[in-house]
N, C-alpha and C. Protein backbone atom coordinates (compact mmCIF):
# COMPACT_ATOMS: atom_id res chain seq x y z
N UNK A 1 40.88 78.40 55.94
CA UNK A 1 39.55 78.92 55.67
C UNK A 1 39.59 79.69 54.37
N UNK A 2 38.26 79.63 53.81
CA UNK A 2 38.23 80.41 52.30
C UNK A 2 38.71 81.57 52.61
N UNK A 3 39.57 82.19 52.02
CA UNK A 3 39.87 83.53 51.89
C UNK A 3 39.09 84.69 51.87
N UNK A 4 37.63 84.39 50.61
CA UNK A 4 36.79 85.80 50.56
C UNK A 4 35.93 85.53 50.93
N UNK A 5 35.15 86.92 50.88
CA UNK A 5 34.36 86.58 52.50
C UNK A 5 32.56 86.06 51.58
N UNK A 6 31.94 86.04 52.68
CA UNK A 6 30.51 85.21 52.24
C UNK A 6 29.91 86.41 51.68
N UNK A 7 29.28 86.17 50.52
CA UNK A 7 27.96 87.09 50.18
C UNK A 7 26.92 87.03 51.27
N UNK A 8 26.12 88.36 50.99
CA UNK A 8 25.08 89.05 51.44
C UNK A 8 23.57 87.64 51.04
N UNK A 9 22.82 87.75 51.85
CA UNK A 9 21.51 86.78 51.61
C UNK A 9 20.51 87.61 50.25
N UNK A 10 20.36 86.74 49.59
CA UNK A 10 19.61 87.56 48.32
C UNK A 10 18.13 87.24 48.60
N UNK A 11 17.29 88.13 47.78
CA UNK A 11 15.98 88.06 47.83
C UNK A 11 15.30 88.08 46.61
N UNK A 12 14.54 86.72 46.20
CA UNK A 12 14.48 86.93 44.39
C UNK A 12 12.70 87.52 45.01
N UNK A 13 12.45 88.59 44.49
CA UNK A 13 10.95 88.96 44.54
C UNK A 13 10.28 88.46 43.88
N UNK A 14 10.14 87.46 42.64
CA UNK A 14 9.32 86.77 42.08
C UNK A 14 9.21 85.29 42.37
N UNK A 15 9.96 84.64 42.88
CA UNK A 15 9.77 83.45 43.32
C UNK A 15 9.59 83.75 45.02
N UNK A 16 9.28 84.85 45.25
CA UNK A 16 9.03 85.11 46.65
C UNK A 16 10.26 84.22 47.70
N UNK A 17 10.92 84.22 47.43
CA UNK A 17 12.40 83.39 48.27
C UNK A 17 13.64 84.78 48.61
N UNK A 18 14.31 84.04 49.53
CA UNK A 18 15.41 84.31 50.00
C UNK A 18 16.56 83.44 50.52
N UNK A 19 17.71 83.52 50.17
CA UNK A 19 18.35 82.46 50.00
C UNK A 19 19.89 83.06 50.33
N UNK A 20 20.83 82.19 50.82
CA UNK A 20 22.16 82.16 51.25
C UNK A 20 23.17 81.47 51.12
N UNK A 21 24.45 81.43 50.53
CA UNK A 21 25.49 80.41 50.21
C UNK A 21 26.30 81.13 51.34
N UNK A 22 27.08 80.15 52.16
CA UNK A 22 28.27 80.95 52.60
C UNK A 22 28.92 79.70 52.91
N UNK A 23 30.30 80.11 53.21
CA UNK A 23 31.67 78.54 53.44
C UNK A 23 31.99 78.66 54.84
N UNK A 24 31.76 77.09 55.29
CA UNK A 24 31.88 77.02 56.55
C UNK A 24 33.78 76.35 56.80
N UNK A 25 34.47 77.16 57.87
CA UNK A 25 35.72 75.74 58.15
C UNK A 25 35.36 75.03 59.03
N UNK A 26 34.72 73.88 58.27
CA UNK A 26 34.41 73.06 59.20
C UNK A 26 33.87 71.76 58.08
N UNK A 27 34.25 70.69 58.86
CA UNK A 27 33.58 69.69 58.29
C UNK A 27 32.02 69.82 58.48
N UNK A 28 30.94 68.86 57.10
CA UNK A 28 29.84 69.12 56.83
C UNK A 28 29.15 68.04 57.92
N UNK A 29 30.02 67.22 59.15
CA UNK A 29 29.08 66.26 60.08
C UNK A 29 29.41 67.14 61.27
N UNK A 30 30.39 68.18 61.36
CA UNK A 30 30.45 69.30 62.59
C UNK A 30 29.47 70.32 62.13
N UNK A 31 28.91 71.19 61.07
CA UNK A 31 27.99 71.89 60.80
C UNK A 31 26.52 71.38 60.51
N UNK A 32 26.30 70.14 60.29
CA UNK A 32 24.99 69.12 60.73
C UNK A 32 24.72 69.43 61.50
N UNK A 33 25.64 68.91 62.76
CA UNK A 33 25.04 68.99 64.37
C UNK A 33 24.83 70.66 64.88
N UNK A 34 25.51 71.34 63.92
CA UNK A 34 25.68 73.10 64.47
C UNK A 34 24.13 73.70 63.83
N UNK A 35 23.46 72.77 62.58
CA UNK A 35 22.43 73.66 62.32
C UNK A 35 21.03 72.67 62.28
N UNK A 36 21.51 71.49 63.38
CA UNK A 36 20.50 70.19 63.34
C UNK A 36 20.09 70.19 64.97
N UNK A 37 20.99 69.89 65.88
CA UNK A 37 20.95 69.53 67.26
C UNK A 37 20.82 71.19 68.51
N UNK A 38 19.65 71.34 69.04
CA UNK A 38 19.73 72.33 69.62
C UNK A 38 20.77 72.70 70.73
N UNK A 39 21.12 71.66 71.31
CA UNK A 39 22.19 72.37 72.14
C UNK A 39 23.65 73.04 71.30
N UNK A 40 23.56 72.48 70.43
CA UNK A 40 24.80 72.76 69.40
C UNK A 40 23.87 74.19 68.38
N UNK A 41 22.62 74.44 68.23
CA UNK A 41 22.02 75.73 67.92
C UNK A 41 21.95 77.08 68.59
N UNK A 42 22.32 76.51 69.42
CA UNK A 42 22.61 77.65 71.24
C UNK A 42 23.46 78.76 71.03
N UNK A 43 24.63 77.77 70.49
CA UNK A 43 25.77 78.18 70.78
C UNK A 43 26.43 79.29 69.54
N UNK A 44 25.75 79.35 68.69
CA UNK A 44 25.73 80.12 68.08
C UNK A 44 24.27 81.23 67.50
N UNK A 45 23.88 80.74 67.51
CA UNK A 45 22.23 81.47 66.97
C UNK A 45 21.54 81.98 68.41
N UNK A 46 20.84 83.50 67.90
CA UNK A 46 20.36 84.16 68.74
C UNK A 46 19.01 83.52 69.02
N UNK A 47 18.27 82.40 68.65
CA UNK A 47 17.61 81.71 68.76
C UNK A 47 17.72 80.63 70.53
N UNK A 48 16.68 80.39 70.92
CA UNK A 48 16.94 79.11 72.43
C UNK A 48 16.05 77.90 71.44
N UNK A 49 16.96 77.21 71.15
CA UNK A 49 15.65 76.14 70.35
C UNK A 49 15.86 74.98 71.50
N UNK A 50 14.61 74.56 70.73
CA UNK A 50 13.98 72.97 71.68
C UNK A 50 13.65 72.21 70.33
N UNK A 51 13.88 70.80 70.52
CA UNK A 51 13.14 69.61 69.15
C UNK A 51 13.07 68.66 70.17
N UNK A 52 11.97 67.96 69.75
CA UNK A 52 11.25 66.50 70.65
C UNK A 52 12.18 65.49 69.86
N UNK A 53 12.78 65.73 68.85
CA UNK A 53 13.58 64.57 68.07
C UNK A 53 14.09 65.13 66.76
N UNK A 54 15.38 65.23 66.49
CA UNK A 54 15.58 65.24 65.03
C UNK A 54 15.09 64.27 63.81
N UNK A 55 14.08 64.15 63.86
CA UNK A 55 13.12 63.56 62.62
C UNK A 55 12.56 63.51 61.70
N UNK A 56 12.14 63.72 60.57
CA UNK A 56 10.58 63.99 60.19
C UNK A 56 9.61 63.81 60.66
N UNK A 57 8.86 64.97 60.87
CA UNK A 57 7.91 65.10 62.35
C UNK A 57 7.98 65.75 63.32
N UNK A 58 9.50 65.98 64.10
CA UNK A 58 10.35 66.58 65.01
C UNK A 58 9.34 67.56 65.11
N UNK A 59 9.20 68.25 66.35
CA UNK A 59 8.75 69.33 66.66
C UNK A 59 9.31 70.29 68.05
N UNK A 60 9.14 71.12 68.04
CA UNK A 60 9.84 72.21 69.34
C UNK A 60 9.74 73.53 68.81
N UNK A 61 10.30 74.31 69.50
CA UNK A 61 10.18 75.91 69.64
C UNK A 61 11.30 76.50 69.23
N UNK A 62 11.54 77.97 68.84
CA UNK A 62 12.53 78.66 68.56
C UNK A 62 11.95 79.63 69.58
N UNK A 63 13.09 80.22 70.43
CA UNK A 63 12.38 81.71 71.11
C UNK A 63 13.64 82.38 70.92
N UNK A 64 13.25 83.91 70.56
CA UNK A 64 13.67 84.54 70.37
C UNK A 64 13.53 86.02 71.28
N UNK A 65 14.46 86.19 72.26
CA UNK A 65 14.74 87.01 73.61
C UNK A 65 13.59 88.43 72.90
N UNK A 66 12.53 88.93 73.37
CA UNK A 66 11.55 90.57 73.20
C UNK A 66 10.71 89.89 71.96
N UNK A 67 10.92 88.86 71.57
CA UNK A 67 10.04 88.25 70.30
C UNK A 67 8.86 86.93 70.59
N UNK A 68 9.35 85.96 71.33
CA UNK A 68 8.57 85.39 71.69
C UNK A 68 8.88 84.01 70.98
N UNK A 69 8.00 82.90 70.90
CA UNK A 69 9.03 81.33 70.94
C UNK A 69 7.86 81.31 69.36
N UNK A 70 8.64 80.53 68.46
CA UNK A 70 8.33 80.05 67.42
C UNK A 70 8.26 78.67 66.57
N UNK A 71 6.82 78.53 66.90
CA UNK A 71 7.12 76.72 66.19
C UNK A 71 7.59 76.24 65.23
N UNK A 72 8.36 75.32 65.11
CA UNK A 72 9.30 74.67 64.09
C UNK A 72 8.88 73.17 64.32
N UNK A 73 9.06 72.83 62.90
CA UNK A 73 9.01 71.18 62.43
C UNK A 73 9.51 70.87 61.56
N UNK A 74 10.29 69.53 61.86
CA UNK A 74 11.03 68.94 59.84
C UNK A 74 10.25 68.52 59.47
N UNK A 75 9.95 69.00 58.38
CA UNK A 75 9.31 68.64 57.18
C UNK A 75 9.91 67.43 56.03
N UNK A 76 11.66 67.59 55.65
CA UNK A 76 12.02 66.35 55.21
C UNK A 76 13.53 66.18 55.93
N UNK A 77 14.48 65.20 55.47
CA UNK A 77 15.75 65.19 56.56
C UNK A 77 16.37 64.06 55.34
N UNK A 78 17.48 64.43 55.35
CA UNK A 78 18.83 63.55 54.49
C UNK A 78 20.28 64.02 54.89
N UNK A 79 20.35 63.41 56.67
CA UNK A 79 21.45 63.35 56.66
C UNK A 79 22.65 63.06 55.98
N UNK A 80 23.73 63.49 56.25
CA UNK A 80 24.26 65.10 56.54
C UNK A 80 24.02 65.85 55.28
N UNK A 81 23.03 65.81 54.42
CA UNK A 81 23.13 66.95 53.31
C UNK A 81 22.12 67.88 53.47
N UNK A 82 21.09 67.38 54.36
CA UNK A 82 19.99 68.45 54.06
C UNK A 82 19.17 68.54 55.03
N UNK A 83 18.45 69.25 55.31
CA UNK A 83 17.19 69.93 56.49
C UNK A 83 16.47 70.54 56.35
N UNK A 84 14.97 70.63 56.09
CA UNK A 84 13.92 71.42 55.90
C UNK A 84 13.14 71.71 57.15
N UNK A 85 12.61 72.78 57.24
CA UNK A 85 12.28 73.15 58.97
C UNK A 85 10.76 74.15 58.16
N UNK A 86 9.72 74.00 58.89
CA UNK A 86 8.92 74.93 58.88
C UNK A 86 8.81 75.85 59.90
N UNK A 87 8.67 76.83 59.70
CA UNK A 87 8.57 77.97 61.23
C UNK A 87 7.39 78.99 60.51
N UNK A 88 6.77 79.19 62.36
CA UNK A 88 6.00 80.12 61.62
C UNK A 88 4.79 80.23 63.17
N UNK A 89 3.81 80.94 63.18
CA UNK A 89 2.98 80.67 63.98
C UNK A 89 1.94 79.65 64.06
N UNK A 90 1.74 79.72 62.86
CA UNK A 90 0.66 78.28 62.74
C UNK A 90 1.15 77.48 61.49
N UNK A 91 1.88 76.35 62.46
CA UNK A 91 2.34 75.64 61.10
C UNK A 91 1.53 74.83 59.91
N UNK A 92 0.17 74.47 60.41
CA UNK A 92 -0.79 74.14 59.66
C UNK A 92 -0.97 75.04 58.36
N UNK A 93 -1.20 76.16 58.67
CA UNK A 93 -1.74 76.98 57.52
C UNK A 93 0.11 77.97 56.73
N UNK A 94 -0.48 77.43 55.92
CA UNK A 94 0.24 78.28 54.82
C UNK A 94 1.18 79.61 54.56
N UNK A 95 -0.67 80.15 54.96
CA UNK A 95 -0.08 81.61 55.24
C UNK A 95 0.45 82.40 56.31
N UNK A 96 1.02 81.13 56.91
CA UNK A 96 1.18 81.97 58.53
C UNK A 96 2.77 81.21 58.96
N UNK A 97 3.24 80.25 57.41
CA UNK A 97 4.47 79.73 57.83
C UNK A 97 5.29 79.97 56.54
N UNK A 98 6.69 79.69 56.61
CA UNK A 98 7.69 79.92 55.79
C UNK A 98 8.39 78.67 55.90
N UNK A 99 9.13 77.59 54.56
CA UNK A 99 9.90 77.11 54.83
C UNK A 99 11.59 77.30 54.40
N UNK A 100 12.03 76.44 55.49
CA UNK A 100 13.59 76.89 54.95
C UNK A 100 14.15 75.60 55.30
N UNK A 101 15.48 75.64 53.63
CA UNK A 101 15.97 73.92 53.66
C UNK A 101 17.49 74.67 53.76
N UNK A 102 18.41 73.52 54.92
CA UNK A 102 19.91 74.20 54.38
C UNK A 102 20.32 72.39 54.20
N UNK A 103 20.69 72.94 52.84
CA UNK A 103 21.66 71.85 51.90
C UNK A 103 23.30 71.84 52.17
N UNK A 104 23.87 71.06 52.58
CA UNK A 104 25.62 70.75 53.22
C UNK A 104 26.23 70.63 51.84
N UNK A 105 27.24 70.61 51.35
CA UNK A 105 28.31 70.53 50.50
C UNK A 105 29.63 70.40 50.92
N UNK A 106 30.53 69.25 51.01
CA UNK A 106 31.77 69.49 51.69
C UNK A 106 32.73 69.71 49.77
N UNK A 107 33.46 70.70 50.54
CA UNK A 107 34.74 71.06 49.34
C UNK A 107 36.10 71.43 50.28
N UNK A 108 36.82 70.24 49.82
CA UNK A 108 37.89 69.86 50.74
C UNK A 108 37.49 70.25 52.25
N UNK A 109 38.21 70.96 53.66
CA UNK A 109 38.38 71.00 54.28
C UNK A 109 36.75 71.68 55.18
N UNK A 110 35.90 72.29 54.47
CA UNK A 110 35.07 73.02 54.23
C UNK A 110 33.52 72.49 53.83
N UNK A 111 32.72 73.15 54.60
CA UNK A 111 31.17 73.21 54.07
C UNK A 111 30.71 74.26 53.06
N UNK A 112 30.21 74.34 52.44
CA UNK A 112 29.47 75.38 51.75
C UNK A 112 28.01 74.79 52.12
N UNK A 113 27.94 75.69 52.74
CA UNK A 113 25.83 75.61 53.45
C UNK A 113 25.00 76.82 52.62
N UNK A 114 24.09 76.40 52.00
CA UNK A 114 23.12 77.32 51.35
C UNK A 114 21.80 77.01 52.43
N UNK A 115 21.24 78.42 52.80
CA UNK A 115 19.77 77.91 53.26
C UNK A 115 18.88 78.76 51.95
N UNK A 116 17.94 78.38 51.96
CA UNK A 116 16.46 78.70 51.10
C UNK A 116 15.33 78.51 51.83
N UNK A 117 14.71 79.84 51.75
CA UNK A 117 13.82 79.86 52.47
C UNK A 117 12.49 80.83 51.39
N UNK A 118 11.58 80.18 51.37
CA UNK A 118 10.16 79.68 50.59
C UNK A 118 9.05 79.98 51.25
N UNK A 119 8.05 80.43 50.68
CA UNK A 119 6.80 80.59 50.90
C UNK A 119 5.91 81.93 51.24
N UNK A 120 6.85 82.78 50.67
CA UNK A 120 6.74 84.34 51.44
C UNK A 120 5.42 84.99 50.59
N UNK A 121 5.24 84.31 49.80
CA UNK A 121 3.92 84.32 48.47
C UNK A 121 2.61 84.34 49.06
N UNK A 122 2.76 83.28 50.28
CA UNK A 122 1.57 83.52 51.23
C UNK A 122 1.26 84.10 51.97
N UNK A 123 2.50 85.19 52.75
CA UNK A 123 1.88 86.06 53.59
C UNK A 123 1.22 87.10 53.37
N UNK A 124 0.84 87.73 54.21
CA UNK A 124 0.08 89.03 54.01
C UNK A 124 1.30 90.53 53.58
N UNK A 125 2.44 90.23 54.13
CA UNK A 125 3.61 91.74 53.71
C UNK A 125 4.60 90.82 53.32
N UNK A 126 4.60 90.05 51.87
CA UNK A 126 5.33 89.08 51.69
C UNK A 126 6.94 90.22 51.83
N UNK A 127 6.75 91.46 50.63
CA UNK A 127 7.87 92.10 50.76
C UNK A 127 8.70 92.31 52.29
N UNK A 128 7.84 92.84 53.17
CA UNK A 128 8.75 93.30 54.52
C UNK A 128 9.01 91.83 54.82
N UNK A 129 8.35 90.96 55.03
CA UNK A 129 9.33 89.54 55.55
C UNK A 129 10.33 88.98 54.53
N UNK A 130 10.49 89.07 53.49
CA UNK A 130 11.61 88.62 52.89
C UNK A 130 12.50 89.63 53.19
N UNK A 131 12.38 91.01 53.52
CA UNK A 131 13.72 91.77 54.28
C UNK A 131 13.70 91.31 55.86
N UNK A 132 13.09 91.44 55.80
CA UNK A 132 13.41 90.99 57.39
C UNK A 132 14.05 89.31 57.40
N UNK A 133 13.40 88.64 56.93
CA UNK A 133 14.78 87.31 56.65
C UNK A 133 15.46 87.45 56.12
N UNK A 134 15.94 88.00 55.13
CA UNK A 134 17.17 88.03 54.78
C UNK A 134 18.28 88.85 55.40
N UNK A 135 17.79 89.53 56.26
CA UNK A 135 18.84 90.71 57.31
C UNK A 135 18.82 89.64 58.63
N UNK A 136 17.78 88.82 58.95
CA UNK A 136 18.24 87.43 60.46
C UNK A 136 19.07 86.80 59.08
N UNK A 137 19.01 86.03 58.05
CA UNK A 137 19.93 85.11 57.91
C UNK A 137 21.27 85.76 57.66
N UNK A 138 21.32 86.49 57.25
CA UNK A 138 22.79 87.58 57.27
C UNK A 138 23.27 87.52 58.34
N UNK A 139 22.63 87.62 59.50
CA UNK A 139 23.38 87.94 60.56
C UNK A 139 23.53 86.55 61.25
N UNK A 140 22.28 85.85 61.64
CA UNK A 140 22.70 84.35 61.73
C UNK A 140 23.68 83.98 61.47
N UNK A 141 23.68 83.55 59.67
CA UNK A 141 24.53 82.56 59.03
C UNK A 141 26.07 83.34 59.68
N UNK A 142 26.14 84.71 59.59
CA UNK A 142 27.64 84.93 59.98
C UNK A 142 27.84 84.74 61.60
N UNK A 143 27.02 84.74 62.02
CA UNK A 143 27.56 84.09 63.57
C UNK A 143 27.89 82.39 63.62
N UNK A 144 27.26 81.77 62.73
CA UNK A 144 27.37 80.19 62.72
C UNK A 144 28.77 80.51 61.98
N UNK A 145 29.45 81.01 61.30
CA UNK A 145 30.76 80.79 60.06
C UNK A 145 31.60 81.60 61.45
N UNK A 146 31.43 82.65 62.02
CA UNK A 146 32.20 83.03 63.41
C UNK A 146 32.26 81.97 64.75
N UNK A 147 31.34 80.98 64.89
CA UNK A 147 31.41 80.28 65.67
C UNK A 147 32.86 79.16 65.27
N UNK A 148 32.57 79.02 64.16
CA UNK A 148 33.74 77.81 63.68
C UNK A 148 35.07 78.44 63.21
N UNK A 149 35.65 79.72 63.60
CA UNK A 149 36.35 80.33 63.41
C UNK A 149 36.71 80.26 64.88
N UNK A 150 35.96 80.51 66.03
CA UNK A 150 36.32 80.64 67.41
C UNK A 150 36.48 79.33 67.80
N UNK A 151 36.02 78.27 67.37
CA UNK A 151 36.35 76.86 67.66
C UNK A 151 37.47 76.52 67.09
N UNK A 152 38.01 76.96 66.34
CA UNK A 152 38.94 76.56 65.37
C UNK A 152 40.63 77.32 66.49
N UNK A 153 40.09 78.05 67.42
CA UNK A 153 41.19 79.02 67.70
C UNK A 153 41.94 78.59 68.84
């Protein structure tokens, strides 16, 4: 496994984004299924997800335990490199969703997964939700890079 450890999730305030690189040990068709297939989303993410199909189109829920369940849909899909997901309360409108794409990279033994996540321009407290995502993908993304550390053991 890479030696140093993952950066912190950044937040560019003018392109209203927030965004994450970190290195997975793991091959990029074992971290597909870890950030594609819900039973394999379980198992690491504080999230209970559901999808009617990994597709474009796909649709299901994220719930999140004192928070409540959150709709999600792919928006585009290029296995194993990439995944775009909309979440949000009303995925129709704009201002009431965020998207986020995580792009795969294998380097030797290893993934490097970036997610990006877009659209914070439309909400109403764009600032407090780009902290507030970027402190879930911080903590997320390092439970998914701890999951493949405990699989690995």
């Amino acid at each position: 496994m890479s030696a140093e450890a993952n950066l912190p999730s950044v937040v560019d305030p003018e392109a209203f984004t927030v965004s994450r690189t970190i290195t997975v040990n793991a091959a990029p068709e074992r971290v597909w299924q870890a950030i594609t297939e819900p039973e394999h989303i379980a198992k690491w993410s504080v999230f209970t997800p559901s999808m009617d199909r990994i597709a474009i189109g796909g649709e299901g829920t994220w719930i999140l335990e004192n928070y409540g369940s959150t709709p999600i849909t792919i928006e585009r899909l290029d296995p194993p490199h990439s995944i775009t997901y909309r979440w949000g309360p009303d995925l129709a409108d704009p201002a009431q969703s965020t998207v986020f794409t995580f792009t795969l990279e294998a380097v030797g033994n290893e993934t490097v997964l970036t997610v990006a996540e877009t659209g914070f321009g439309n909400l109403a407290d764009a600032a407090t939700e780009m902290e507030s995502h970027r402190q879930g993908w911080d903590s997320q993304l390092d439970r998914l890079v701890a999951h493949f550390v405990v699989a690995a053991a």
